[in-house]
PDB file of N, CA and C in Angstrom:
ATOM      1  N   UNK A   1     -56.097 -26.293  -3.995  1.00  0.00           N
ATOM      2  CA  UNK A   1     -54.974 -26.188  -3.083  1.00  0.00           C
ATOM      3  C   UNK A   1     -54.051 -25.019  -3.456  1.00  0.00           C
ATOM      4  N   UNK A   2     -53.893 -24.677  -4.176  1.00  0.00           N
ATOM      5  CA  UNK A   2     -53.071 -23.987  -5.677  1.00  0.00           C
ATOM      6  C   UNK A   2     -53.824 -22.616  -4.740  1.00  0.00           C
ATOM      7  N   UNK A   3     -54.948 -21.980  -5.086  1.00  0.00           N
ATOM      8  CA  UNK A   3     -55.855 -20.432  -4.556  1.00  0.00           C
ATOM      9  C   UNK A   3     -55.430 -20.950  -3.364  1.00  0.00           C
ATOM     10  N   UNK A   4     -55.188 -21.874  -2.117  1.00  0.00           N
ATOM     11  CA  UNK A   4     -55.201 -21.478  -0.668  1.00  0.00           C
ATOM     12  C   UNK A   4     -53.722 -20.981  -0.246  1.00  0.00           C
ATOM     13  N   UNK A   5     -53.048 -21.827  -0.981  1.00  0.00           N
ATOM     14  CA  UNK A   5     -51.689 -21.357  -0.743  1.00  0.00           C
ATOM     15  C   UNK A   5     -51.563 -19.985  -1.374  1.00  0.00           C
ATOM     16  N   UNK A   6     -52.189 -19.860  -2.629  1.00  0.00           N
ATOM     17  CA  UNK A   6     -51.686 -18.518  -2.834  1.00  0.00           C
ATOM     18  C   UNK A   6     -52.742 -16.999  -1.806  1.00  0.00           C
ATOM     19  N   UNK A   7     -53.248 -17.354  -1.485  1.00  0.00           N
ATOM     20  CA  UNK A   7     -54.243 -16.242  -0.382  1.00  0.00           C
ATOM     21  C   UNK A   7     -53.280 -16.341   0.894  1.00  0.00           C
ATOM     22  N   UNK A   8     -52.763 -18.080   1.162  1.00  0.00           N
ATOM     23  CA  UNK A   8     -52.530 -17.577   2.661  1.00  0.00           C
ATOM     24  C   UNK A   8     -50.578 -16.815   2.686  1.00  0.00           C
ATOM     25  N   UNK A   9     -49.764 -17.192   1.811  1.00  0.00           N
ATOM     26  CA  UNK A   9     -48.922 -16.341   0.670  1.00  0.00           C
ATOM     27  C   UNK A   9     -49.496 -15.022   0.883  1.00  0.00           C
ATOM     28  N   UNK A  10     -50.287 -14.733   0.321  1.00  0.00           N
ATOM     29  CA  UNK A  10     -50.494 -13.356   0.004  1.00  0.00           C
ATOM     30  C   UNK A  10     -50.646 -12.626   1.728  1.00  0.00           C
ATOM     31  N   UNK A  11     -51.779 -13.402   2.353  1.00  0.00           N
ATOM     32  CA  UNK A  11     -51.996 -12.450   3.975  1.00  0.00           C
ATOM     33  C   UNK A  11     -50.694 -12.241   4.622  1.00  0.00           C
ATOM     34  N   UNK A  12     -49.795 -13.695   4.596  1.00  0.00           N
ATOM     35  CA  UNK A  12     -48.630 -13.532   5.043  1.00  0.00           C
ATOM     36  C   UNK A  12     -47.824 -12.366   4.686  1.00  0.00           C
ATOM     37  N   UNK A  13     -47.390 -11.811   3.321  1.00  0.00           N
ATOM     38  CA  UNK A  13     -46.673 -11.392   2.872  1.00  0.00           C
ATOM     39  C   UNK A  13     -46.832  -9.900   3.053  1.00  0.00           C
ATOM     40  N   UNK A  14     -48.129  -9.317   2.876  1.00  0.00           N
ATOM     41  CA  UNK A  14     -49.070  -8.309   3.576  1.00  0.00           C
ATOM     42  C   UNK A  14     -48.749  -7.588   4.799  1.00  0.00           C
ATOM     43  N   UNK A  15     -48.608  -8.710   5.936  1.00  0.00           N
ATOM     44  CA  UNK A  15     -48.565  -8.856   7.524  1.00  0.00           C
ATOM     45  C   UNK A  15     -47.097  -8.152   7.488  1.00  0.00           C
ATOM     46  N   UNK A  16     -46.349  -9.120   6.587  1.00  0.00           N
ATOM     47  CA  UNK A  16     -44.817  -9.563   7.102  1.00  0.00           C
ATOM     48  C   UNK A  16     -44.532  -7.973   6.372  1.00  0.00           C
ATOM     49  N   UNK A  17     -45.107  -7.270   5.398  1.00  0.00           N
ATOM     50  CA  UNK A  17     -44.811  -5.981   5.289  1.00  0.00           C
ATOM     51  C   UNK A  17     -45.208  -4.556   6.015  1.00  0.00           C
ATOM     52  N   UNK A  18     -46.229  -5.178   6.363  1.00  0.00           N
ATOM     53  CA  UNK A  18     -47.055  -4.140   7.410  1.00  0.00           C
ATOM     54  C   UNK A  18     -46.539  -4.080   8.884  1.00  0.00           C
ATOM     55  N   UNK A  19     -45.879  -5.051   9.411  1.00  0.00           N
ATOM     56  CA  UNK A  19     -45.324  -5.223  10.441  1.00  0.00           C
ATOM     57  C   UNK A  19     -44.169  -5.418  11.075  1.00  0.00           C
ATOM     58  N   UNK A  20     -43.406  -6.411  10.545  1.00  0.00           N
ATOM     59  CA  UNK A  20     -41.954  -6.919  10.067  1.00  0.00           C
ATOM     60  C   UNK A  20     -41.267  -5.778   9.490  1.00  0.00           C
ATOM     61  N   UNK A  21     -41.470  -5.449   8.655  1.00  0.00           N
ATOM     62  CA  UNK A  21     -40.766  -4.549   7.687  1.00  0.00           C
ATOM     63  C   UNK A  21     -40.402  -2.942   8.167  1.00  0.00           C
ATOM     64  N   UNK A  22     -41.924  -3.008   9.063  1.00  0.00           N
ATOM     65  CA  UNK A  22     -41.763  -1.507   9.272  1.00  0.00           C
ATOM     66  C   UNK A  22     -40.736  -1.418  10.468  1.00  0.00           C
ATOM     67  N   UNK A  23     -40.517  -2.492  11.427  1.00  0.00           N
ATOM     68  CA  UNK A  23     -39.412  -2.184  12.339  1.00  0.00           C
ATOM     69  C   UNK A  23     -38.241  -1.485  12.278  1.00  0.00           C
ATOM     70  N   UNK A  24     -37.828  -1.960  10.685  1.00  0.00           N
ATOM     71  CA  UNK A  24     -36.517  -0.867  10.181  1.00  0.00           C
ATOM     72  C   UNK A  24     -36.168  -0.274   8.897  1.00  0.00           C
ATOM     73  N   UNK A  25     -37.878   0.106   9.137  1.00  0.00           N
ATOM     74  CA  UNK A  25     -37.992   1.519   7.892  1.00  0.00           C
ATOM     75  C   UNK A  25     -37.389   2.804   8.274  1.00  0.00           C
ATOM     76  N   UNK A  26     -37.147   2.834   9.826  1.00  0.00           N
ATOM     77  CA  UNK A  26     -36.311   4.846  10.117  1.00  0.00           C
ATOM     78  C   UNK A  26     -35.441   4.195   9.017  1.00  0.00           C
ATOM     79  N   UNK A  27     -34.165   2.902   9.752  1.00  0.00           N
ATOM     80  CA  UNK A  27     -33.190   2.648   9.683  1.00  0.00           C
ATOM     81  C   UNK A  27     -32.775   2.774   8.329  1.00  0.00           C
ATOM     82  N   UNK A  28     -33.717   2.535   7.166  1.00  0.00           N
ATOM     83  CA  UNK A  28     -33.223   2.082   5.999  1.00  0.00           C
ATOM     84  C   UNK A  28     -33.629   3.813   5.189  1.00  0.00           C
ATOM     85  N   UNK A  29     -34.583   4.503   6.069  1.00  0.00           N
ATOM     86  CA  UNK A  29     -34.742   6.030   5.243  1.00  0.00           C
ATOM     87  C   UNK A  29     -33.730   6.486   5.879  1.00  0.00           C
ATOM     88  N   UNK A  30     -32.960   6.917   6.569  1.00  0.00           N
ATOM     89  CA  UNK A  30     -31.647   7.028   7.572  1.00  0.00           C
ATOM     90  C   UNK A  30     -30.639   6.635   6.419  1.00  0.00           C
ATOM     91  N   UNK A  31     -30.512   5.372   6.325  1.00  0.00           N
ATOM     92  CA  UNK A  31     -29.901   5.415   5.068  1.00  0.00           C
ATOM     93  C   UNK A  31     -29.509   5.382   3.661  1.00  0.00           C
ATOM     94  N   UNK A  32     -30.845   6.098   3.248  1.00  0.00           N
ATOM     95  CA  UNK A  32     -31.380   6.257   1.686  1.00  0.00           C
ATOM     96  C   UNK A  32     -30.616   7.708   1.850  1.00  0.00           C
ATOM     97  N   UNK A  33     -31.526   8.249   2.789  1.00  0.00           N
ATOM     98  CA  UNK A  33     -30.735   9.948   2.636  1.00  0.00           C
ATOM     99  C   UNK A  33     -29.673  10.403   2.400  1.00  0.00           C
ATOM    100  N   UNK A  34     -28.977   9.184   3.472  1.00  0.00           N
ATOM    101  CA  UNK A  34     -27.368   9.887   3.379  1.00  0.00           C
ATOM    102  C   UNK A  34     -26.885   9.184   1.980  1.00  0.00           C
ATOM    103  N   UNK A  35     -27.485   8.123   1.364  1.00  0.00           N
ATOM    104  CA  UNK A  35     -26.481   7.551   0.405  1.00  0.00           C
ATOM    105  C   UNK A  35     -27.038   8.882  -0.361  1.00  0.00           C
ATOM    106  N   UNK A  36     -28.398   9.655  -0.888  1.00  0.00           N
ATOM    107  CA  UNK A  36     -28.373  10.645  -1.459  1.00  0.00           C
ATOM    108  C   UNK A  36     -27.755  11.759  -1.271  1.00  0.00           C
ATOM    109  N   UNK A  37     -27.714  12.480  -0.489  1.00  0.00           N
ATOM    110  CA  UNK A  37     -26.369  13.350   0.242  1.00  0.00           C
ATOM    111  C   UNK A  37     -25.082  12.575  -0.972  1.00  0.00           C
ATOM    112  N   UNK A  38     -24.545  11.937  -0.405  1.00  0.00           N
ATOM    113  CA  UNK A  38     -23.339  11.406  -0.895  1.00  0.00           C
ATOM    114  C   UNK A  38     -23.381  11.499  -2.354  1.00  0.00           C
ATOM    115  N   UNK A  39     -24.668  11.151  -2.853  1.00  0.00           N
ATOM    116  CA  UNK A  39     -24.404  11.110  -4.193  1.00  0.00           C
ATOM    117  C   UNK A  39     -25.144  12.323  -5.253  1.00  0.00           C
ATOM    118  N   UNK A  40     -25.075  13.452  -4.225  1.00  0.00           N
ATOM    119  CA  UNK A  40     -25.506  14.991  -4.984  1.00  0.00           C
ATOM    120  C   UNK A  40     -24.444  15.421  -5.410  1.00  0.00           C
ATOM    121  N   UNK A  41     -23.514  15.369  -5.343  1.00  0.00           N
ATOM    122  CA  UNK A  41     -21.849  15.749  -5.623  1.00  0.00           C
ATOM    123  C   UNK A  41     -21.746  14.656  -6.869  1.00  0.00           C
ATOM    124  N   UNK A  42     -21.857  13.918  -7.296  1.00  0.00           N
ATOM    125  CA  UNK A  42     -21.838  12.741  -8.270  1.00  0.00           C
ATOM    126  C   UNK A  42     -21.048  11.721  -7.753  1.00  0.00           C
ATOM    127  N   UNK A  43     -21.190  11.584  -6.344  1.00  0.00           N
ATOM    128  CA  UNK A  43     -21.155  10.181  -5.556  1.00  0.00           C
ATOM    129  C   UNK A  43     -19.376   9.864  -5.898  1.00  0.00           C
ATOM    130  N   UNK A  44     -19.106   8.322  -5.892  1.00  0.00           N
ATOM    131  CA  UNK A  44     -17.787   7.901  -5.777  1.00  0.00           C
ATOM    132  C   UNK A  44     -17.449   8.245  -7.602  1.00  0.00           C
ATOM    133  N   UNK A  45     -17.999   7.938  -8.451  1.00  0.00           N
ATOM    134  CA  UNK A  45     -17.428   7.411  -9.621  1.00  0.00           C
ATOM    135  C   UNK A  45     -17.120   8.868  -9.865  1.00  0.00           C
ATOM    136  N   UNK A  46     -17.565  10.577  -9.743  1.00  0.00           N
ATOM    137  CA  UNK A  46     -16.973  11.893  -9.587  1.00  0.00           C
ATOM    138  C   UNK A  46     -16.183  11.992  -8.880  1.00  0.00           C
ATOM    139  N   UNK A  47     -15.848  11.584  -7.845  1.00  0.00           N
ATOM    140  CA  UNK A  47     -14.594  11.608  -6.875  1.00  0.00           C
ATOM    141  C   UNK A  47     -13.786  10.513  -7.984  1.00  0.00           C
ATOM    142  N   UNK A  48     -13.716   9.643  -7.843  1.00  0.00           N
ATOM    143  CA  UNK A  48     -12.746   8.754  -8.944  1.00  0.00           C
ATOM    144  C   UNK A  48     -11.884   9.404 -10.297  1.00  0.00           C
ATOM    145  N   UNK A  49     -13.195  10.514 -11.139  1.00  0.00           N
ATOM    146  CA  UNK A  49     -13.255  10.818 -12.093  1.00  0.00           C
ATOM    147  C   UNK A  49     -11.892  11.917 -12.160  1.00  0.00           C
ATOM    148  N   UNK A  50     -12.436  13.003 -11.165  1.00  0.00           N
ATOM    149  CA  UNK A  50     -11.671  13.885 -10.479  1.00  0.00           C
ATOM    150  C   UNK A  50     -10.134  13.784  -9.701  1.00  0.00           C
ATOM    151  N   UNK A  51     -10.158  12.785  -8.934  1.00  0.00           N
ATOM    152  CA  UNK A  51      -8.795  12.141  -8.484  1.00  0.00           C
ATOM    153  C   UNK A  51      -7.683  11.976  -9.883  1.00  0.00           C
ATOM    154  N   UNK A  52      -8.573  11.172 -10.969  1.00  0.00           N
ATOM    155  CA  UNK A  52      -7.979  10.709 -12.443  1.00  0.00           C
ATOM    156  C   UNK A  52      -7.372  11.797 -13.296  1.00  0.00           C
ATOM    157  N   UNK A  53      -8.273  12.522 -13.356  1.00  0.00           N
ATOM    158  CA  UNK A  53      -8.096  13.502 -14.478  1.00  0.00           C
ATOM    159  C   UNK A  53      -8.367  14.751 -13.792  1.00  0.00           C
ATOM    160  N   UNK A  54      -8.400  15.568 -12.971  1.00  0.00           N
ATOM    161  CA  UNK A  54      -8.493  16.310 -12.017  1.00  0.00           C
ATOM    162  C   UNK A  54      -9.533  16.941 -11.806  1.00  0.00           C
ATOM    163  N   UNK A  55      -9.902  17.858 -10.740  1.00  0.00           N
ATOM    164  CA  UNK A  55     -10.845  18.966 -10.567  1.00  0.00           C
ATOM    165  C   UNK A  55     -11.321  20.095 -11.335  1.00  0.00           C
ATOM    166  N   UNK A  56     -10.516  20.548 -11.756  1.00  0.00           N
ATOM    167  CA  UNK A  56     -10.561  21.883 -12.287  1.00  0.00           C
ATOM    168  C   UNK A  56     -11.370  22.176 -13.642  1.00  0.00           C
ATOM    169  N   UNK A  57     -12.003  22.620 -14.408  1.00  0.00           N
ATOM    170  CA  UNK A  57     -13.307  23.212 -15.135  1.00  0.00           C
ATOM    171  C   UNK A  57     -12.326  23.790 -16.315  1.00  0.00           C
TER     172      UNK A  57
END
C-alpha cells in the first residue's frame, strides 16, 4: 500500500508541476527579475546602510 501511494504521490506531483505550476511561471520570472534588478545596487539593506551612515566613498 506504502509503493502505491507513493507512485500515485509521485504522478500527481509530476502533473501538478508540469501543468499547474507552469500557469504562473511568466508571473513568478516577471518577478525574480525585477527583485534582481532591485537587488544589483545591494537591494534594501545598501539603501538602509547608506541612508545611516551615508553615500559618499
Amino acid at each position: 500500500m506504502i509503493a502505491e501511494l507513493r507512485d500515485m504521490l509521485s504522478v500527481w506531483l509530476f502533473n501538478h508541476i508540469r501543468n499547474d505550476d507552469k500557469a504562473y511561471a511568466g508571473q513568478v520570472r516577471r518577478y525574480l527579475d525585477e527583485f534582481a534588478r532591485s537587488q544589483a545596487g545591494g537591494g534594501w539593506i545598501a539603501a538602509a546602510l547608506k541612508r545611516l551612515f551615508g553615500g559618499g566613498a
